[in-house]
N, C-alpha and C. Protein backbone atom coordinates (compact mmCIF):
# COMPACT_ATOMS: atom_id res chain seq x y z
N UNK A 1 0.83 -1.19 0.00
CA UNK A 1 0.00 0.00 0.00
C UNK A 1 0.87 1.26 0.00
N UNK A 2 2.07 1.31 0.77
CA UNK A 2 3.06 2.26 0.67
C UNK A 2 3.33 2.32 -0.97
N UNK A 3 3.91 1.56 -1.28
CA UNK A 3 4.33 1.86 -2.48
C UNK A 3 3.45 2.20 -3.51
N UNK A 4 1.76 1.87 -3.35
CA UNK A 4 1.06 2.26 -4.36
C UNK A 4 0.77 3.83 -3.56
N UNK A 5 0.88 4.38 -2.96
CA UNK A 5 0.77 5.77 -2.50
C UNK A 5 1.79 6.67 -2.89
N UNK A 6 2.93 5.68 -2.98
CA UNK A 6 4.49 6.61 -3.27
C UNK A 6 4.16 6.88 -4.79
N UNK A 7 3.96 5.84 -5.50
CA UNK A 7 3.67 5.65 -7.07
C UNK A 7 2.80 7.15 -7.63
N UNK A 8 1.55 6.63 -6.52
CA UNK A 8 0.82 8.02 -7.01
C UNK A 8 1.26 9.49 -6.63
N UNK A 9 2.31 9.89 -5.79
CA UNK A 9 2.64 10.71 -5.00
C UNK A 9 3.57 11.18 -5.80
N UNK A 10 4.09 10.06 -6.69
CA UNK A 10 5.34 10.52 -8.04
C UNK A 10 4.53 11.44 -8.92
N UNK A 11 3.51 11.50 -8.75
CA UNK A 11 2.78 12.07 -10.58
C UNK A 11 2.10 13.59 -9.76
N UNK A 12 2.56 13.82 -8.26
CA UNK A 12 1.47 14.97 -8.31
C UNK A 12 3.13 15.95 -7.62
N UNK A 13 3.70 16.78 -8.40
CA UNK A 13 4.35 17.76 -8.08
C UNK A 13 3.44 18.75 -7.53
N UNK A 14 2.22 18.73 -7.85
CA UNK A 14 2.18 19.98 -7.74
C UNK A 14 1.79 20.39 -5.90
N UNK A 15 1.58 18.79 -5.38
CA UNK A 15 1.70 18.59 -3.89
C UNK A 15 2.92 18.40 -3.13
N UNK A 16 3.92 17.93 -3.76
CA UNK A 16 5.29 17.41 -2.97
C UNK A 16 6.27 18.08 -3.65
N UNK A 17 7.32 18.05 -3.13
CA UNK A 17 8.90 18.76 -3.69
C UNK A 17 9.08 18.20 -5.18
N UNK A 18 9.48 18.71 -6.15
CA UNK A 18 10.09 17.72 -7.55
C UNK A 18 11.05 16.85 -6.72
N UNK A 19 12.04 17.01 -6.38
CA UNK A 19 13.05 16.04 -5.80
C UNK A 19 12.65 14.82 -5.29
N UNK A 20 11.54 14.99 -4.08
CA UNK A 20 11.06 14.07 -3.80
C UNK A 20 10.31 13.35 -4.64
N UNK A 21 9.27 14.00 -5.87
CA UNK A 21 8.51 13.26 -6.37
C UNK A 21 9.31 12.55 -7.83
N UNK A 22 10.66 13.15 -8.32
CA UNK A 22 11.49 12.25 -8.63
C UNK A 22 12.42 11.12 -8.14
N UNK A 23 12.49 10.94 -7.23
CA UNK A 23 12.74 9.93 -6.50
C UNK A 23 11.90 8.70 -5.83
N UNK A 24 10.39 9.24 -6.32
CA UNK A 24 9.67 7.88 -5.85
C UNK A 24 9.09 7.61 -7.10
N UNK A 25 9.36 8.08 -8.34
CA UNK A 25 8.52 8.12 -9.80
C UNK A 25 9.58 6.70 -10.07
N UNK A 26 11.06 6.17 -9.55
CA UNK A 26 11.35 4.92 -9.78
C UNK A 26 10.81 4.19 -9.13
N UNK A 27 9.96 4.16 -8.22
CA UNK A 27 8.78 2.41 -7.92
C UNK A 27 8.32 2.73 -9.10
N UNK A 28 7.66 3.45 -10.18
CA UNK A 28 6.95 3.10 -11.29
C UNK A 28 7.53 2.15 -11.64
N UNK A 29 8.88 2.06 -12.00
CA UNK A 29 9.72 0.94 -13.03
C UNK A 29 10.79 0.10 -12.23
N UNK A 30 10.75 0.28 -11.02
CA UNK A 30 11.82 -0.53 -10.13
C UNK A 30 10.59 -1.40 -9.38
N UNK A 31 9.15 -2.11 -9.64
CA UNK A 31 8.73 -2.82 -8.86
C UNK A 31 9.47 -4.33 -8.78
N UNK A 32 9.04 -4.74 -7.67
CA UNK A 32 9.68 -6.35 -7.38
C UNK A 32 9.15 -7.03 -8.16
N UNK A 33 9.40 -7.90 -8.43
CA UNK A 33 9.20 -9.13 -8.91
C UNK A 33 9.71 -10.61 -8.22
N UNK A 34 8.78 -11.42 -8.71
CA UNK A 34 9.03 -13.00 -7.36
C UNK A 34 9.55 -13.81 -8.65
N UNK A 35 9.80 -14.95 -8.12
CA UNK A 35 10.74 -15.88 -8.78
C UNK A 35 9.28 -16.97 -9.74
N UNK A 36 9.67 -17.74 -10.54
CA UNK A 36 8.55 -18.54 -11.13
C UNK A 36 8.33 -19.44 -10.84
N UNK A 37 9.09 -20.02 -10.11
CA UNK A 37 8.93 -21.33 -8.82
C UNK A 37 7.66 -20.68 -8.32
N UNK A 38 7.43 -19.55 -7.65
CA UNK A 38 6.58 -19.09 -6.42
C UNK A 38 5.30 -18.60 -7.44
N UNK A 39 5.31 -18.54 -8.58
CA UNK A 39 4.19 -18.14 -9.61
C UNK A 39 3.36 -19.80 -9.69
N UNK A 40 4.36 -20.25 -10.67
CA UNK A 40 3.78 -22.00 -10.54
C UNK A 40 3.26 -22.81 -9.10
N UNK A 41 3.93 -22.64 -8.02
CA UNK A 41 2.86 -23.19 -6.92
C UNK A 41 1.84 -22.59 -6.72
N UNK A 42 1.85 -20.78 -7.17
CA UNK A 42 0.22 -20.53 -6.85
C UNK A 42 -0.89 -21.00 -7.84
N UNK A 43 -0.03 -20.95 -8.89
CA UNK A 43 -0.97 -21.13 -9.58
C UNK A 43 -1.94 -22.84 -9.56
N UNK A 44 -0.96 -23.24 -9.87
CA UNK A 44 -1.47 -24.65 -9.44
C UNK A 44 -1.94 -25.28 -8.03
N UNK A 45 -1.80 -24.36 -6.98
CA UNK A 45 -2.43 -24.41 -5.81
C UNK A 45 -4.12 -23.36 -6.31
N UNK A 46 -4.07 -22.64 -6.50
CA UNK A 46 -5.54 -21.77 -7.29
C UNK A 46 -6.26 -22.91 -7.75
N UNK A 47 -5.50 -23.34 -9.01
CA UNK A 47 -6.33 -24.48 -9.97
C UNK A 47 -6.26 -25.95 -9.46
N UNK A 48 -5.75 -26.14 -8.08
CA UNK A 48 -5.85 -27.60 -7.73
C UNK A 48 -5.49 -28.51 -8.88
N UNK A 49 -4.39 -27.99 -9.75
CA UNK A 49 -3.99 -29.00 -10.80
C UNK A 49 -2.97 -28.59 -11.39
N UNK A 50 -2.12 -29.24 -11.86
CA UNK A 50 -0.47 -28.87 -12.74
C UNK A 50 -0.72 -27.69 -13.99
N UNK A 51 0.11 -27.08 -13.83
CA UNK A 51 0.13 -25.69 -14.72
C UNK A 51 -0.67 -26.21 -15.78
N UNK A 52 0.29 -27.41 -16.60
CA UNK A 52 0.61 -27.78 -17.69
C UNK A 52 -0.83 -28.57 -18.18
N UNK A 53 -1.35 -28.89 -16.84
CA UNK A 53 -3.17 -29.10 -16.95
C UNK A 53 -4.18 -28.25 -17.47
N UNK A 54 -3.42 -27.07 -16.71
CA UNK A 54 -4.44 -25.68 -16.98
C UNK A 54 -4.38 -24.77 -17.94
N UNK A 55 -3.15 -24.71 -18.84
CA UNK A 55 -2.95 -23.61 -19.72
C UNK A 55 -2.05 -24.74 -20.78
N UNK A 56 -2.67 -23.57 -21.64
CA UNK A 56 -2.06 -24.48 -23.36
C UNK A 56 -0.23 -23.69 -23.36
N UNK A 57 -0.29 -22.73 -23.00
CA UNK A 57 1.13 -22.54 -22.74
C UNK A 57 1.47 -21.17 -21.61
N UNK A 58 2.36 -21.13 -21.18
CA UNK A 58 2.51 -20.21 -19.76
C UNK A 58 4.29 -20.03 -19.84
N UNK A 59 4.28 -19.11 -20.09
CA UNK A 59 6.13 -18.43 -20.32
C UNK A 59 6.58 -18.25 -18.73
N UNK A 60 7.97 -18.12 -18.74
CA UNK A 60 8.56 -18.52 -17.69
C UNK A 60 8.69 -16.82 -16.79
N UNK A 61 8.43 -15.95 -18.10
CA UNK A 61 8.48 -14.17 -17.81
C UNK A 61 7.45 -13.55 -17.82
N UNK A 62 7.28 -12.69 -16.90
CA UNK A 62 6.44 -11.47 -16.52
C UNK A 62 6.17 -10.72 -17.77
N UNK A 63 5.22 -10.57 -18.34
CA UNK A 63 5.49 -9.05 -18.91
C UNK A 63 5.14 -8.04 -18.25
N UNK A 64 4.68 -7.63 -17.08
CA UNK A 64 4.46 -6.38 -16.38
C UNK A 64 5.13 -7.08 -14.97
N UNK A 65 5.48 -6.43 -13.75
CA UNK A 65 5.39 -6.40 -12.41
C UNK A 65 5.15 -4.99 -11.67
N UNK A 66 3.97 -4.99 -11.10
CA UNK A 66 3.73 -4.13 -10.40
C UNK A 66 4.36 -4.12 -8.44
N UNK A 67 3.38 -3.49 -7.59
CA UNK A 67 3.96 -3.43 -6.74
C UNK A 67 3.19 -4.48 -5.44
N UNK A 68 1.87 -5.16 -6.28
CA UNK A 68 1.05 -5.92 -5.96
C UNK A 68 1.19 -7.42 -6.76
N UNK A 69 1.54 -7.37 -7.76
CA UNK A 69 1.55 -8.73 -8.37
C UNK A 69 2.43 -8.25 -9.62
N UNK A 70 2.32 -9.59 -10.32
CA UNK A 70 3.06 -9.73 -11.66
C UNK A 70 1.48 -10.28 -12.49
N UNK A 71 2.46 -10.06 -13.76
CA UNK A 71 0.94 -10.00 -14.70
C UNK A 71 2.14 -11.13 -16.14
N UNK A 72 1.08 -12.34 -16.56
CA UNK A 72 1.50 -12.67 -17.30
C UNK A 72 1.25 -13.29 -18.98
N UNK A 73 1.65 -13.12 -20.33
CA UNK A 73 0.66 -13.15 -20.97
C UNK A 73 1.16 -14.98 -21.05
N UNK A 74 -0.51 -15.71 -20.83
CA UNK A 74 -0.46 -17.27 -21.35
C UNK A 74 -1.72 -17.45 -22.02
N UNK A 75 -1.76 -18.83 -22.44
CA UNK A 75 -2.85 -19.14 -23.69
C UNK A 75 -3.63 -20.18 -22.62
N UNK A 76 -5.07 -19.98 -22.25
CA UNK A 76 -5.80 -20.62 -21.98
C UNK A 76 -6.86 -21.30 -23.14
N UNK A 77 -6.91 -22.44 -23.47
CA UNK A 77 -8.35 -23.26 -24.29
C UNK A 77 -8.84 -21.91 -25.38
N UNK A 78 -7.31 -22.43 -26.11
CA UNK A 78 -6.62 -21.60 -27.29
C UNK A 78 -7.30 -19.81 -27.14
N UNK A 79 -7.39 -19.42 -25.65
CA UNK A 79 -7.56 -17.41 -26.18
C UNK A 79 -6.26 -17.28 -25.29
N UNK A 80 -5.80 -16.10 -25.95
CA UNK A 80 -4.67 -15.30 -25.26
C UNK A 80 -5.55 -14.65 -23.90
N UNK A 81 -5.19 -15.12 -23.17
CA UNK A 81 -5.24 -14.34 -21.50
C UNK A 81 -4.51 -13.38 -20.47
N UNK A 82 -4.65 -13.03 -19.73
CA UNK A 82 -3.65 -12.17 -18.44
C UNK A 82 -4.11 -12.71 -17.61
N UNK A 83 -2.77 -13.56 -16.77
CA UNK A 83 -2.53 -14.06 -15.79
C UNK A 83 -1.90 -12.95 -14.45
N UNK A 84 -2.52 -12.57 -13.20
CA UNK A 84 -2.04 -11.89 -12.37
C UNK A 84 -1.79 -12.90 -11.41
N UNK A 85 -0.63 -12.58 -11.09
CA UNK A 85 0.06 -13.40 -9.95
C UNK A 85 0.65 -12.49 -8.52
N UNK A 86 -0.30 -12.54 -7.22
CA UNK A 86 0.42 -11.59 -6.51
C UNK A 86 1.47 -11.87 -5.45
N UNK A 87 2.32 -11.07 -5.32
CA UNK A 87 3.76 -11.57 -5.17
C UNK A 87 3.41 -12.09 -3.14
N UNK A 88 4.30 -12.65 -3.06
CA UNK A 88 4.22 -13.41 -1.88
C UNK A 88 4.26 -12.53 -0.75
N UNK A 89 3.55 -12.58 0.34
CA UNK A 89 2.89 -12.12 1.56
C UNK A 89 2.28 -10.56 0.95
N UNK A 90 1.84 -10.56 -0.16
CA UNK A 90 1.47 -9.17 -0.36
C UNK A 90 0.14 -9.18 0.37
N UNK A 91 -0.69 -9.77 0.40
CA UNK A 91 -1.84 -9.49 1.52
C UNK A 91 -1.59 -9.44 2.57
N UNK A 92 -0.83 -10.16 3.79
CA UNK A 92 -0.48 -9.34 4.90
C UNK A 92 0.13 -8.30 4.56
N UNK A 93 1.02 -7.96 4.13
CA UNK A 93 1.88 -6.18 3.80
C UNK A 93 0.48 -5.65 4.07
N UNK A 94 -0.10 -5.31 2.81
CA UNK A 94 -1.31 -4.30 2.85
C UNK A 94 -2.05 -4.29 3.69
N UNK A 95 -2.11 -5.24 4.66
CA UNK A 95 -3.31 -5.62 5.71
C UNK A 95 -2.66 -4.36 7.17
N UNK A 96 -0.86 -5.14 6.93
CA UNK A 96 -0.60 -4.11 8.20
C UNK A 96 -0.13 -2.69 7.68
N UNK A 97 0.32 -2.26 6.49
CA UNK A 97 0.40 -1.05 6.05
C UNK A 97 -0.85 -0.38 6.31
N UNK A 98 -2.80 -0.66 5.91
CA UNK A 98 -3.49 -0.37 6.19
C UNK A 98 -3.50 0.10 7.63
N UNK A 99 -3.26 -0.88 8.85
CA UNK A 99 -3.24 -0.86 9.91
C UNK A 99 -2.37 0.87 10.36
N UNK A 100 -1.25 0.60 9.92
CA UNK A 100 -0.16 1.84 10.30
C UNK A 100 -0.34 2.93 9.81
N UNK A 101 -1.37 3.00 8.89
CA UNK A 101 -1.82 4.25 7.97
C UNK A 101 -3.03 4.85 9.01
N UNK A 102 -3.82 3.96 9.66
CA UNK A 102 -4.72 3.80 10.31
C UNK A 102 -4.40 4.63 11.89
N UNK A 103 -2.79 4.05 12.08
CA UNK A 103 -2.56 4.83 13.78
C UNK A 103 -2.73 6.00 12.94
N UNK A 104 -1.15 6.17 11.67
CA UNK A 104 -1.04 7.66 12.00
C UNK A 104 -2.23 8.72 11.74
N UNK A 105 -2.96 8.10 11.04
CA UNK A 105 -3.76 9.53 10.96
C UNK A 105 -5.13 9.49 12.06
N UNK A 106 -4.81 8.58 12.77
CA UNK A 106 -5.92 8.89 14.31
C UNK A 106 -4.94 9.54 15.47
N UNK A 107 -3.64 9.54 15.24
CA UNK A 107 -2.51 10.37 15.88
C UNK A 107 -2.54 11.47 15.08
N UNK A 108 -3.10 12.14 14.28
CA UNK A 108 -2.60 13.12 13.94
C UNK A 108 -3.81 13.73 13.78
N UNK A 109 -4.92 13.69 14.28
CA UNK A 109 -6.31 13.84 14.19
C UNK A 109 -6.60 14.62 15.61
């Protein structure tokens, strides 16, 4: 959640310092990315069945990574699809980022 706040916080100069808002405009293009080991167990934990069950083909690369998941293009029962894959413990992160977003602004209230 931090980082999708920083992301948006890059595009509004006209609220924050340029300096600062050039310096967080790289999470646009510096997001993480997880390994494809950790893509393939979700996925096949999702579909209760082997990748290779579920999709006519599934590349080993991302074409996008955001700051919430990775996004990937594969062929499901021959249509081209987008596969989102979200990167590992990203639901707790956001759960306690929510939380800490939550003190400060009842501390600052």
């Amino acid at each position: 959640a931090w980082i999708k706040w920083a992301q948006w916080a890059s595009t509004r100069p006209d609220m924050f310092p340029e300096q600062l808002c050039a310096q967080l405009a790289r999470l646009q293009t510096e997001a993480p990315v997880h390994s494809f080991g950790f893509t393939k167990r979700a996925i096949e934990e999702a579909f209760c069945a082997p990748m290779e069950a579920t999709f006519d083909a599934f590349p080993n690369k991302p074409i996008a990574s955001g700051s919430i998941a990775q996004v990937y293009k594969a062929r499901y029962q021959d249509q081209t699809v987008a596969v989102k894959v979200r990167h590992p413990g990203v639901a707790e992160q956001i759960s306690i980022d929510f939380r800490l977003m939550r003190a400060v602004a009842n501390w600052t209230d």
